[in-house]
Protein backbone atom coordinates (compact mmCIF):
# COMPACT_ATOMS: atom_id res chain seq x y z
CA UNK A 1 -26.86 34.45 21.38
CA UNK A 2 -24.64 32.68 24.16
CA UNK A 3 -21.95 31.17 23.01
CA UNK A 4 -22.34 28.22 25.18
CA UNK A 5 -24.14 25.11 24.66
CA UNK A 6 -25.20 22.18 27.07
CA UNK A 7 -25.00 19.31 24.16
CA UNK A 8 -24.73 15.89 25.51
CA UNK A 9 -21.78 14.45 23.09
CA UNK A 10 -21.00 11.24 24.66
CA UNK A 11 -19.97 9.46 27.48
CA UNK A 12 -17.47 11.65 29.25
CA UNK A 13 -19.03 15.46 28.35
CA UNK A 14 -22.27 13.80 30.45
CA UNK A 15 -19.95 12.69 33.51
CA UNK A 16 -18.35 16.43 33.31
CA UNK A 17 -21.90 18.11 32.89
CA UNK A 18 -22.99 15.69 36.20
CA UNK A 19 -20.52 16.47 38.41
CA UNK A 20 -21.04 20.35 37.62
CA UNK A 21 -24.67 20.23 37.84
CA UNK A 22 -26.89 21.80 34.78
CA UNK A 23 -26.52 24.90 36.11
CA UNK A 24 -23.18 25.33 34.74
CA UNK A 25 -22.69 26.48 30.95
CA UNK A 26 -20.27 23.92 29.44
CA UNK A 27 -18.52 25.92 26.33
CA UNK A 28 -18.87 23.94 22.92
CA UNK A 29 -15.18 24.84 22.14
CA UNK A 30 -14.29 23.17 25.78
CA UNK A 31 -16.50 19.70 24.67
CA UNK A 32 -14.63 19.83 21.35
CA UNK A 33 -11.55 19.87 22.97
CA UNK A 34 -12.38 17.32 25.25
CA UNK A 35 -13.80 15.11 22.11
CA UNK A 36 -10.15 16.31 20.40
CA UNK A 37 -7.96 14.91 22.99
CA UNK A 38 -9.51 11.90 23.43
CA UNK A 39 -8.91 11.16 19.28
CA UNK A 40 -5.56 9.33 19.72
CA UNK A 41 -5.11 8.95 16.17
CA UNK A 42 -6.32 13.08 15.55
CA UNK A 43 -3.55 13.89 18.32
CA UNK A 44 -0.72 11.31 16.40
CA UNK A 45 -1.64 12.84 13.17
CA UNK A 46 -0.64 16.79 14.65
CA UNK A 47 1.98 15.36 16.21
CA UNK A 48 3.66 13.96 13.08
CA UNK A 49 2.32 16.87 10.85
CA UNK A 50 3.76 19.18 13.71
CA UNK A 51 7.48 17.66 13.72
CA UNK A 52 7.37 17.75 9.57
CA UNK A 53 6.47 21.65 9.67
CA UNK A 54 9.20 22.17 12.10
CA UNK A 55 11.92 20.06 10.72
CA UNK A 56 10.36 21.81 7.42
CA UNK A 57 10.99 25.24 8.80
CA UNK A 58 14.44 24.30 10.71
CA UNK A 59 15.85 23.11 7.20
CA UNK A 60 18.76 25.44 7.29
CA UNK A 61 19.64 25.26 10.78
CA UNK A 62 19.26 20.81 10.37
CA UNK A 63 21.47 21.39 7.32
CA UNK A 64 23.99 23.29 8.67
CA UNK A 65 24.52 21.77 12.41
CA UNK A 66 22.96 18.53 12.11
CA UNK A 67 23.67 17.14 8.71
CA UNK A 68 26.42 19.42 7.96
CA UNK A 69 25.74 20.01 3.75
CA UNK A 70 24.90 22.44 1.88
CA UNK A 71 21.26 20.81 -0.70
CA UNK A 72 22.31 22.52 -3.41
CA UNK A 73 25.94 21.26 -3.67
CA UNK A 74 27.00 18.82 -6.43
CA UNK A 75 29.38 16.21 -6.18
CA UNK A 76 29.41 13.97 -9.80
CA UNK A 77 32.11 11.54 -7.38
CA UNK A 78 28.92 10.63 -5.39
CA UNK A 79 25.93 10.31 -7.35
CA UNK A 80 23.28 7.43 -6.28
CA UNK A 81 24.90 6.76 -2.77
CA UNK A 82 22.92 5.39 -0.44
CA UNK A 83 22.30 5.60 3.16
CA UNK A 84 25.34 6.45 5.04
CA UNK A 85 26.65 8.13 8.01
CA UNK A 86 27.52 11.57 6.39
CA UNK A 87 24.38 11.60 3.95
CA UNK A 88 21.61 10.09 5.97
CA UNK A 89 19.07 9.35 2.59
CA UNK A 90 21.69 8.84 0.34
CA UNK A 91 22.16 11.05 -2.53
CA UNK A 92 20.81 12.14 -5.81
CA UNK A 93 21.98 12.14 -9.44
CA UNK A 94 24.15 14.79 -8.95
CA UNK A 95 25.43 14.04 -5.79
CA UNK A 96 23.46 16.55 -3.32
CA UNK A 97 22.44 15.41 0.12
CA UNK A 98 18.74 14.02 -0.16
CA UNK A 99 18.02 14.59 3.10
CA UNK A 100 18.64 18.24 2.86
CA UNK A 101 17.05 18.97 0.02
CA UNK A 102 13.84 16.75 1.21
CA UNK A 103 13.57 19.29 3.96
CA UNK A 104 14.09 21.90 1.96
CA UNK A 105 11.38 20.94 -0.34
CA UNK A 106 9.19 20.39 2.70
CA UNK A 107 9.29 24.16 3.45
CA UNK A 108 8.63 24.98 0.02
CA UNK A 109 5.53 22.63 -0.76
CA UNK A 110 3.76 23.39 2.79
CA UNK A 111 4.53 26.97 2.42
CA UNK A 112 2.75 26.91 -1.17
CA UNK A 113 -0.24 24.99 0.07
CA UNK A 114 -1.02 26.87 3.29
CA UNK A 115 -1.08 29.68 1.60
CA UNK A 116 -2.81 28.91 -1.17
CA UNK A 117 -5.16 27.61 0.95
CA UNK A 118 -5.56 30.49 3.42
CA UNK A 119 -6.25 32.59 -0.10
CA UNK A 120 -8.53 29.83 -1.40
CA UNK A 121 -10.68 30.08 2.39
CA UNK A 122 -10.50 33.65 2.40
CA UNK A 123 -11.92 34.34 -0.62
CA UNK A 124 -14.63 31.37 -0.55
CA UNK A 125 -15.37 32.38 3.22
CA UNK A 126 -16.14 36.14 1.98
CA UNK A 127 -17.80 35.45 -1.16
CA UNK A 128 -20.10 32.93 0.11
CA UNK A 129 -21.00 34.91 2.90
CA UNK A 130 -21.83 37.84 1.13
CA UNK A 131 -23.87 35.70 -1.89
CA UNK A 132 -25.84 34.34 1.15
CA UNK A 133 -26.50 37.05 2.88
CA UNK A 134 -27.38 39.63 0.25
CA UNK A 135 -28.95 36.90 -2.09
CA UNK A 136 -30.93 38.47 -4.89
CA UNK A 137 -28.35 39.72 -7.90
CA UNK A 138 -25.22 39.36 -5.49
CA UNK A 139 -26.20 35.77 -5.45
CA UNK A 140 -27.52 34.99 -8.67
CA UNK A 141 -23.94 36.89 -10.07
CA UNK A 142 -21.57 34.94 -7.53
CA UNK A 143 -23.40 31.16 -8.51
CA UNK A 144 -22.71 32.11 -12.39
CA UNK A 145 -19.27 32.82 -11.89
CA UNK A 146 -19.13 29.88 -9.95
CA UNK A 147 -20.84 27.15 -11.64
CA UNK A 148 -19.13 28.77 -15.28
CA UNK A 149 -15.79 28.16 -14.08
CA UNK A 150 -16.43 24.69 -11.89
CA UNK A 151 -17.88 23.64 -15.55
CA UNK A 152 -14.23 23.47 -16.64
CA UNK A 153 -12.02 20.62 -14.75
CA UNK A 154 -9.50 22.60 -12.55
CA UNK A 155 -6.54 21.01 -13.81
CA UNK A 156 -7.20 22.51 -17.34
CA UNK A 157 -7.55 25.94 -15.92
CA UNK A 158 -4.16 25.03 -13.63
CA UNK A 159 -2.95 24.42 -17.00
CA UNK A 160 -3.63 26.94 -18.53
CA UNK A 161 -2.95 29.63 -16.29
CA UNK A 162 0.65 28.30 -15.30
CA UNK A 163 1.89 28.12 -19.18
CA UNK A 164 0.90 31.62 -19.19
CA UNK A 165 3.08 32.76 -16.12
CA UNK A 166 6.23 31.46 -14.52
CA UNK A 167 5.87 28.34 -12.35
CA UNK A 168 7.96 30.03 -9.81
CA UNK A 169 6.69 29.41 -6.03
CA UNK A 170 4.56 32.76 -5.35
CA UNK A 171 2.79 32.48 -8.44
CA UNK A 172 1.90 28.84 -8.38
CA UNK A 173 0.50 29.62 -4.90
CA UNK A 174 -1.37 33.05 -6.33
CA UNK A 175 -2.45 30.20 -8.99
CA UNK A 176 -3.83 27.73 -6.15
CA UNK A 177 -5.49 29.81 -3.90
CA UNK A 178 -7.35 31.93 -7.07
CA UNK A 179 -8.72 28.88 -8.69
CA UNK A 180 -9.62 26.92 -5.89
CA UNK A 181 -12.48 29.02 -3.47
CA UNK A 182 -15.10 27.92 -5.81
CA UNK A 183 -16.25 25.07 -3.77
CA UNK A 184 -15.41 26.64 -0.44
CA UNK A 185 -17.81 29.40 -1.78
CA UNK A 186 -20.69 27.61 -2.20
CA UNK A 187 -20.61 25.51 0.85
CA UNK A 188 -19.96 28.62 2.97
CA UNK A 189 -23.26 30.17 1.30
CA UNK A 190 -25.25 27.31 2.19
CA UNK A 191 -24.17 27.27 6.08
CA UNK A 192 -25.00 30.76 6.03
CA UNK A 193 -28.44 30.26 4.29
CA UNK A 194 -29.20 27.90 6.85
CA UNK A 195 -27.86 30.07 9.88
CA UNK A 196 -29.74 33.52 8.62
CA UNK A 197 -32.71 32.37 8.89
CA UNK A 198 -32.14 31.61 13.21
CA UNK A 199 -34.25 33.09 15.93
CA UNK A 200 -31.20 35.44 17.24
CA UNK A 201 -30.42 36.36 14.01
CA UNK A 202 -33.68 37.80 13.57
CA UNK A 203 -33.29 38.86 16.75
CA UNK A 204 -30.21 40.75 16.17
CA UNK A 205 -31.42 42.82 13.16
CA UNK A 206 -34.69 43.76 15.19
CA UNK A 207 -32.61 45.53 17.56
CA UNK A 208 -30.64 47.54 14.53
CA UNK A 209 -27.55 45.83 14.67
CA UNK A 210 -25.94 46.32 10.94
CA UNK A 211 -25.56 43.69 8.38
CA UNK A 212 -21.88 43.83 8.99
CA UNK A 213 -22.43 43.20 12.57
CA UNK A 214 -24.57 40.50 12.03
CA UNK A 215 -22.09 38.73 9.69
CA UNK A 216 -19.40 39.12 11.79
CA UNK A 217 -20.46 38.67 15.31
CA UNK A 218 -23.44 36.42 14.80
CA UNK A 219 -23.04 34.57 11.57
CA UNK A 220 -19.10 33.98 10.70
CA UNK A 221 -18.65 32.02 14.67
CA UNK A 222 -21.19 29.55 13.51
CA UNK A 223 -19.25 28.42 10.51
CA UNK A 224 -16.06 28.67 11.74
CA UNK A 225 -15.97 25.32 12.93
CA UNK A 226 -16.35 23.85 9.11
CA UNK A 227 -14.13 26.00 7.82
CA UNK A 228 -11.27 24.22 10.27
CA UNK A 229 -11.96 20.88 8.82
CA UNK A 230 -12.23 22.47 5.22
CA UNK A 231 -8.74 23.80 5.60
CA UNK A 232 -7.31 20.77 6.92
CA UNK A 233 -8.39 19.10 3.91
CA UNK A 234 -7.64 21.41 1.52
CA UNK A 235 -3.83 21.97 2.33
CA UNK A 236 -3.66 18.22 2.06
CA UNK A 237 -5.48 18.59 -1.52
CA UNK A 238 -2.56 21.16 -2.66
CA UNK A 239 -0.25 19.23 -1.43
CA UNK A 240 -0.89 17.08 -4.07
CA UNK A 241 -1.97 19.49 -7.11
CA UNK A 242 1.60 21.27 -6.57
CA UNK A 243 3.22 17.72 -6.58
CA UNK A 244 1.13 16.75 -9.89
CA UNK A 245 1.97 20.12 -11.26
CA UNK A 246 5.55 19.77 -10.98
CA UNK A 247 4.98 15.71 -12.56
CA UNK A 248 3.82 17.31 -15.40
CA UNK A 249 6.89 19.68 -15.32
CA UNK A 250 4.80 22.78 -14.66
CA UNK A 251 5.60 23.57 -11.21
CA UNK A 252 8.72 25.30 -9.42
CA UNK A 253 11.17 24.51 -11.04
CA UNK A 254 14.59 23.28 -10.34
CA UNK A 255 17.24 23.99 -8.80
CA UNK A 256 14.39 25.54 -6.06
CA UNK A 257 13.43 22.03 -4.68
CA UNK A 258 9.58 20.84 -3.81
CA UNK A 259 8.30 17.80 -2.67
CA UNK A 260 6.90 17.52 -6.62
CA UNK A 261 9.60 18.39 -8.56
CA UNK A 262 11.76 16.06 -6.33
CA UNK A 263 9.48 12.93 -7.45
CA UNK A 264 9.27 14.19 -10.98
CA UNK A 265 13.18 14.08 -11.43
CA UNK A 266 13.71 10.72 -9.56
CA UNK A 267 11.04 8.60 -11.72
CA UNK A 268 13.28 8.44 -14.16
CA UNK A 269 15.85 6.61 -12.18
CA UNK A 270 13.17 4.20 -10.90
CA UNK A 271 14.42 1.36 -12.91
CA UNK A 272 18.12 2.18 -11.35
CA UNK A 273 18.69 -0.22 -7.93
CA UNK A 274 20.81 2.28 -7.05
CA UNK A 275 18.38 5.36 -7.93
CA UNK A 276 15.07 3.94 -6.22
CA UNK A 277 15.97 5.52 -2.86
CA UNK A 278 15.16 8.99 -4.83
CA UNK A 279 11.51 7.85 -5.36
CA UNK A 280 10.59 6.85 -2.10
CA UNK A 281 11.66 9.57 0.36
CA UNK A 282 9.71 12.43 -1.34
CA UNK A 283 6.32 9.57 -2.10
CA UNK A 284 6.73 8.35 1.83
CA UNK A 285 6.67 12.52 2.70
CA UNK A 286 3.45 13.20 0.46
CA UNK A 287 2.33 10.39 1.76
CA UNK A 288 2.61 10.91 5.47
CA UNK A 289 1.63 14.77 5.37
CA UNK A 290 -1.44 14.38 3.12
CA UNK A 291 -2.89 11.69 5.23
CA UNK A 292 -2.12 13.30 8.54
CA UNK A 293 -3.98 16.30 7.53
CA UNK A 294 -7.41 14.10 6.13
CA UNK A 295 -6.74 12.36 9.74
CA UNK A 296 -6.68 15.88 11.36
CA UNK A 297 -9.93 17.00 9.02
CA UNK A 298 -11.98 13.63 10.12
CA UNK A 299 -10.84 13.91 13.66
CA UNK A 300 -11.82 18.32 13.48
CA UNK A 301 -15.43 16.75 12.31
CA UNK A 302 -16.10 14.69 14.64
CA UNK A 303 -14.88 16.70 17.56
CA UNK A 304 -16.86 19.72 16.15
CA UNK A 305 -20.19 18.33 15.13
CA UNK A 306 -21.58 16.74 18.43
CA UNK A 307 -24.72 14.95 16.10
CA UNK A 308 -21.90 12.79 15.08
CA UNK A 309 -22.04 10.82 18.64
């Protein structure tokens, strides 16, 4: 099958597909881009998502040369300060630089929830697309598992599983991305219910090519495009299981600081005037990062799935 398309997606794809005549394939990866960049508020969204990452990722050098502190020094002479000139955020009930240790956090949440989620979508994309494919016992096995363990609320097996190990940062993202491919699973084995059963498919296995083949070359670049907007949302949705985790003081744990753990040590200075400041720089970060990546999902959708317009 060419992977080119000549859908009519609105106003400005038809302009482009009249001045190049109908002769000329127009790529669907080209009209999504097109649909993309015309999403101001998709394009703000990676923008501010994009600048958290980095500043996430640049924590040590912004600590260092910018801010000049080290997060993880104490100072009892300068506990609940607030915004000034030599700590930006104010600091914390032991005197450390909130800034710093916001950042710091930053690298540590994302980090957990990309790649919990690149776990969770690996393991959903494979095991749904072999359930679908192979159907008969592979299926019937794969949609037990499934539905037996979806039959338990997730945050009881997070529970579970994390009082049995130690909330340290690689195993609460082993944790994340094992327990959460259950959904990803099943709507990856509908897609490719829906796309086996296509002329070129059936096409494709006529002229011998093997199942792996098949799957890879003819089957896996049609779902691709959902799988973008799945993972979009998803890292947004462990962005806030690690944070609720660490509420319930079964994250990472401190001194190692996370966006969570950060909020789960400052609500107990809410009532403080001098203590709110804690609260709100780690809720505005959740916040902002979360919805930027639903924005960034929606926006994915809609620039992906040309029935939309």
């Amino acid at each position: 099958m060419s992977d080119v398309t000549f859908i009519e997606a609105d106003d400005f794809s038809r302009k482009y597909m009249e001045a190049v005549g109908d002769d000329e394939p127009v790529s669907f990866w080209y009209l999504a881009l097109i649909r993309l960049r015309r999403d101001k508020l998709t394009i703000a969204a990676m923008a501010i998502l994009l600048l958290i990452t980095a500043m996430s990722l640049g924590a040590d050098l912004i600590s260092e040369h910018i801010l000049q502190v080290d997060p993880n020094r104490t100072d009892l002479f300068a506990t609940f300060e607030g915004a000034s000139a030599e700590h930006w955020l104010g600091t914390d009930a032991l005197g450390r630089d909130q800034l710093s240790r916001l950042l710091y956090g930053g690298r540590v949440s994302m980090a957990i929830a990309f790649t919990g989620s690149a776990i969770a979508l690996t393991l959903g994309l494979s095991i749904g697309m072999l359930a679908a494919f192979f159907g008969g016992k592979v299926d019937d096995f794969v949609m037990w598992f499934i539905n037996t363990a979806t039959s338990i609320p997730t945050i009881f097996l997070l529970l579970i599983v994390v009082a049995l190990f130690e909330p340290s940062a690689f195993w609460l993202t082993l944790i994340l991305g094992f327990l959460t491919w259950f959904n990803i699973a099943r709507l990856v084995r509908g897609e490719v219910f829906s796309v086996r059963e296509r002329e070129y498919v059936e096409a494709a296995k006529a002229l011998g090519s093997s199942e792996i083949t098949i799957m890879v070359r003819h089957i896996l670049p049609n779902i691709i495009p959902i799988m973008l907007v799945v993972a979009a949302i998803d890292i947004g949705g462990l962005i806030l299981t690690e944070s609720a985790l660490s509420f319930l003081g079964l994250g990472v744990q401190p001194p190692t600081a996370t966006w969570g753990n950060m909020l789960t040590k400052a609500q107990q200075f809410i009532i403080r005037p001098d203590g709110r400041h804690l609260v709100v720089a780690p809720g505005v970060m959740i916040t902002i990062t979360v919805l930027s990546l639903y924005i960034i999902g929606d926006g994915l959708r809609d620039a992906l799935d040309p029935r939309l317009r």
